[in-house]
C-alpha atoms as a PDB file:
ATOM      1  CA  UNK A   1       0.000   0.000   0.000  1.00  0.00           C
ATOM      2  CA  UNK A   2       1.469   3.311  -1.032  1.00  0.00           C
ATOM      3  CA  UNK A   3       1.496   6.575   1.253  1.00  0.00           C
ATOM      4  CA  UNK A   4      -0.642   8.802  -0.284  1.00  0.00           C
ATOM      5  CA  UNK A   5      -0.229  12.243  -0.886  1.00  0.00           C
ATOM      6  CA  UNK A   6      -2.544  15.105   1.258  1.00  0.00           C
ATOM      7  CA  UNK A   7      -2.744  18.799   0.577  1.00  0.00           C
ATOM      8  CA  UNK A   8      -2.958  21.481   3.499  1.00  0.00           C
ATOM      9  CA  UNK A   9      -6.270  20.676   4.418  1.00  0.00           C
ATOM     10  CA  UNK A  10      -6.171  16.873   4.954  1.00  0.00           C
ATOM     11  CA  UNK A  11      -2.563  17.785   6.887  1.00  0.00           C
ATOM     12  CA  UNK A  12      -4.914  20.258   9.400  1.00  0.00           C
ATOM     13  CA  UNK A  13      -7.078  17.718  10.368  1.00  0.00           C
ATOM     14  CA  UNK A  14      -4.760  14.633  10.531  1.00  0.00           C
ATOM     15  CA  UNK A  15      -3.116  17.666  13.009  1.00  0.00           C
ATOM     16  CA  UNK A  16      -6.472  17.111  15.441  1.00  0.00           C
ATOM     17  CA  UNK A  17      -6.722  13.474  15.014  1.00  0.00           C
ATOM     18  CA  UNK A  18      -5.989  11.104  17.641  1.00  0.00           C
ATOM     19  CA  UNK A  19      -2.922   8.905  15.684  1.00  0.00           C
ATOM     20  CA  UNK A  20       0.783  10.271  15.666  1.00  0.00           C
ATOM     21  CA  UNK A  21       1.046  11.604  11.719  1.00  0.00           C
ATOM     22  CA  UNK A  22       4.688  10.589  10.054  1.00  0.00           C
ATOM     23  CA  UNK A  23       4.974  13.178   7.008  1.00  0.00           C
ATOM     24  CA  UNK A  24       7.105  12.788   4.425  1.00  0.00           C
ATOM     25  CA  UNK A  25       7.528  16.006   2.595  1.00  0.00           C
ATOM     26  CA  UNK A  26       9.133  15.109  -0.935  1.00  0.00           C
ATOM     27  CA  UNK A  27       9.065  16.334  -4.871  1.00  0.00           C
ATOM     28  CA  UNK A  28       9.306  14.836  -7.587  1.00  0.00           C
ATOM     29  CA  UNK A  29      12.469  15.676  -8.791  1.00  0.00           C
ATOM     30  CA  UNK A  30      14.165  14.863  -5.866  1.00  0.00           C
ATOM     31  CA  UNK A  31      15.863  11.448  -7.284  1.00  0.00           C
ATOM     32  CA  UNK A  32      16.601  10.401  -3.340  1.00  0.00           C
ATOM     33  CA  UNK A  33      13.025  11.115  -2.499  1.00  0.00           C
ATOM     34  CA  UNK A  34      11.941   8.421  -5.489  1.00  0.00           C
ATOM     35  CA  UNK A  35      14.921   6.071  -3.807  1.00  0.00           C
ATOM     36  CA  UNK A  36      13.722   5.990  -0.058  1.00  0.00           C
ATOM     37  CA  UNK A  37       9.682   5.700  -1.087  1.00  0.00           C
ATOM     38  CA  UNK A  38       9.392   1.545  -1.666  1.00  0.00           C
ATOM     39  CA  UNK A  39      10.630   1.877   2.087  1.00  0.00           C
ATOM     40  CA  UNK A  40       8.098   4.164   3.232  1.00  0.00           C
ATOM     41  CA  UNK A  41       5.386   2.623   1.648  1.00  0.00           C
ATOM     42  CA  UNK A  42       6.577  -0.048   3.512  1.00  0.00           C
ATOM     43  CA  UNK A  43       6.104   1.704   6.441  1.00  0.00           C
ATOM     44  CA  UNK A  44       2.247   2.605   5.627  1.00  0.00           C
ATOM     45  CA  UNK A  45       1.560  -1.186   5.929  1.00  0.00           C
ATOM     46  CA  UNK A  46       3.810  -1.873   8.936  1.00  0.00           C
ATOM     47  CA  UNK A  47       2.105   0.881  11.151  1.00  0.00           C
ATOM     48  CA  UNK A  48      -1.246   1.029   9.546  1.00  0.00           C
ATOM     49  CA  UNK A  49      -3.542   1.346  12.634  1.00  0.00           C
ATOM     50  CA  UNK A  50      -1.080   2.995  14.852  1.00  0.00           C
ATOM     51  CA  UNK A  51       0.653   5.656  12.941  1.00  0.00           C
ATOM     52  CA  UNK A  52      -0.958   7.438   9.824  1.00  0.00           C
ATOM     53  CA  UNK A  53       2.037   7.753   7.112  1.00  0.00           C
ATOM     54  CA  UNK A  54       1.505  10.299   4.868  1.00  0.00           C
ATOM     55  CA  UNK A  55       3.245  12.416   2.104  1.00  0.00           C
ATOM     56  CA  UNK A  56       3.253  16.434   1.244  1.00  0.00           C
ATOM     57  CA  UNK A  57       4.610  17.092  -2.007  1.00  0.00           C
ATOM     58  CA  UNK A  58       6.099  20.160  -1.570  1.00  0.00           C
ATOM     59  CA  UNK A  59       5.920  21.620  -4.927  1.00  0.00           C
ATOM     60  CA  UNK A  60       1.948  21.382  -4.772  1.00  0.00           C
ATOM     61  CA  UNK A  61       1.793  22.583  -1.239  1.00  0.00           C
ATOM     62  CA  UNK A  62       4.613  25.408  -0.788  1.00  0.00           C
ATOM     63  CA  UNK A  63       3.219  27.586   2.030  1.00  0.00           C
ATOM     64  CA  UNK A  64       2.252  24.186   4.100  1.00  0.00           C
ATOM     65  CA  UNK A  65       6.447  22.778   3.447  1.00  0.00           C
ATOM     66  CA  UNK A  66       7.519  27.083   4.712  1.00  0.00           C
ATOM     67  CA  UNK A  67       5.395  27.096   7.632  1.00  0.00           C
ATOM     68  CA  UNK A  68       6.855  23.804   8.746  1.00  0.00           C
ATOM     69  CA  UNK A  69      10.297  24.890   8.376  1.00  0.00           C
ATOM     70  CA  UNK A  70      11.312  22.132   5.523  1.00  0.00           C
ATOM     71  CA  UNK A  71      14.982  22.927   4.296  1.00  0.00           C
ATOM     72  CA  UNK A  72      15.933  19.515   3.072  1.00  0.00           C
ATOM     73  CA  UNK A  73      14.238  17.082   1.139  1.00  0.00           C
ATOM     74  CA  UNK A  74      13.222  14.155   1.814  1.00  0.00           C
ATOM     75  CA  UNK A  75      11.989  15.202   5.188  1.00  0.00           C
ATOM     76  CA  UNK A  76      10.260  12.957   7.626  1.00  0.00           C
ATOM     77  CA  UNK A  77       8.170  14.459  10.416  1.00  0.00           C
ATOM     78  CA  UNK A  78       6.493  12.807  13.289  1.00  0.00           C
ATOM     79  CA  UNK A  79       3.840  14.722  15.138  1.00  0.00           C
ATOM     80  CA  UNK A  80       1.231  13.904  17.759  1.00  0.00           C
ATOM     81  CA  UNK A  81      -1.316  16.231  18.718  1.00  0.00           C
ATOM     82  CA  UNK A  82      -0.159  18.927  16.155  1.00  0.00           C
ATOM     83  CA  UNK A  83       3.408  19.039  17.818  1.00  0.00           C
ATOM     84  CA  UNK A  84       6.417  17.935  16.139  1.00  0.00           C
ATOM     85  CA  UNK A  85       8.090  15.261  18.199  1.00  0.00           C
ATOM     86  CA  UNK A  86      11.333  15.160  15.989  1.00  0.00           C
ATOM     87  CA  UNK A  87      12.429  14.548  12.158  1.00  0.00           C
ATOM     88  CA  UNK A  88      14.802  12.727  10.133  1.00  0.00           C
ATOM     89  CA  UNK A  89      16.480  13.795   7.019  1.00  0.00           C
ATOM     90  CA  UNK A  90      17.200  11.698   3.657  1.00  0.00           C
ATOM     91  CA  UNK A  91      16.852   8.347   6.260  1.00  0.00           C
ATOM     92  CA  UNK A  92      19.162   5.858   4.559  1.00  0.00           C
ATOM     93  CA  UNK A  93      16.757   2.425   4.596  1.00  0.00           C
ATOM     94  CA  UNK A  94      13.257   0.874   6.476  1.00  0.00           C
ATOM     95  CA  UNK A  95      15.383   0.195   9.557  1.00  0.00           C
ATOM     96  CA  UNK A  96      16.375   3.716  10.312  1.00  0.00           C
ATOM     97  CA  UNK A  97      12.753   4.960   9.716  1.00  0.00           C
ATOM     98  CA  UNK A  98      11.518   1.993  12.057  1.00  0.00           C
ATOM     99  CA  UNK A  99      14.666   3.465  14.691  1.00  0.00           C
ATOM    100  CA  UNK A 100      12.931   6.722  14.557  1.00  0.00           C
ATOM    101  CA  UNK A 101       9.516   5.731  15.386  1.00  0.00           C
ATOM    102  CA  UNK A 102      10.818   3.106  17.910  1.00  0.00           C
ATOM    103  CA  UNK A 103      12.815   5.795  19.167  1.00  0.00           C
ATOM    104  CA  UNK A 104      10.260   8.422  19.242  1.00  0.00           C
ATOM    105  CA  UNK A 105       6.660   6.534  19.883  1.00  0.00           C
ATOM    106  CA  UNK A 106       7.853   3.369  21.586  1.00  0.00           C
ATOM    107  CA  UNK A 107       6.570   1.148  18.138  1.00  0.00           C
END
């Protein structure tokens, strides 16, 4: 199952829900980006229930990848309750996006 892509809107009201959101703000151009996604979509399957794993595209939503202070792509964010608990940037493979969340949520 591949993450899917939300716009500002659907990134709001993940914001108020009650699972911790992982983010993964990307483009299309960025060829590391393209690398690292068979692993995240990995990651949509492997937390499905616990974590919602979702991706901002940052071309399409510019103001949303700004106000969130993304320098670097690819960017993961976790957040929980609108707060950011922590990122990683360009994670090198699965396992160090499964040390994160471990490291962050306990999973």
């Amino acid at each position: 199952m591949a993450a899917v892509n939300i716009d500002k809107i659907r990134f709001e009201e993940l914001m108020k829900g009650e699972l911790p959101v992982l983010v993964d703000f990307w483009a299309p151009w960025c060829g590391y980006c393209r690398r690292i996604g068979p692993a995240y979509d990995k990651v949509v399957e492997q937390y499905a229930g616990r974590v919602e794993v979702v991706k901002v595209n940052v071309d399409e939503e510019p103001d949303l990848a700004a106000q969130q202070k993304i320098e670097v792509l690819p960017t993961l964010v976790l957040y929980r309750g609108g707060e950011a608990l922590g990122s990683i940037v360009a994670p090198g493979s699965k396992a160090a996006i499964d040390a994160f969340l471990q490291e962050k949520l306990g999973l």
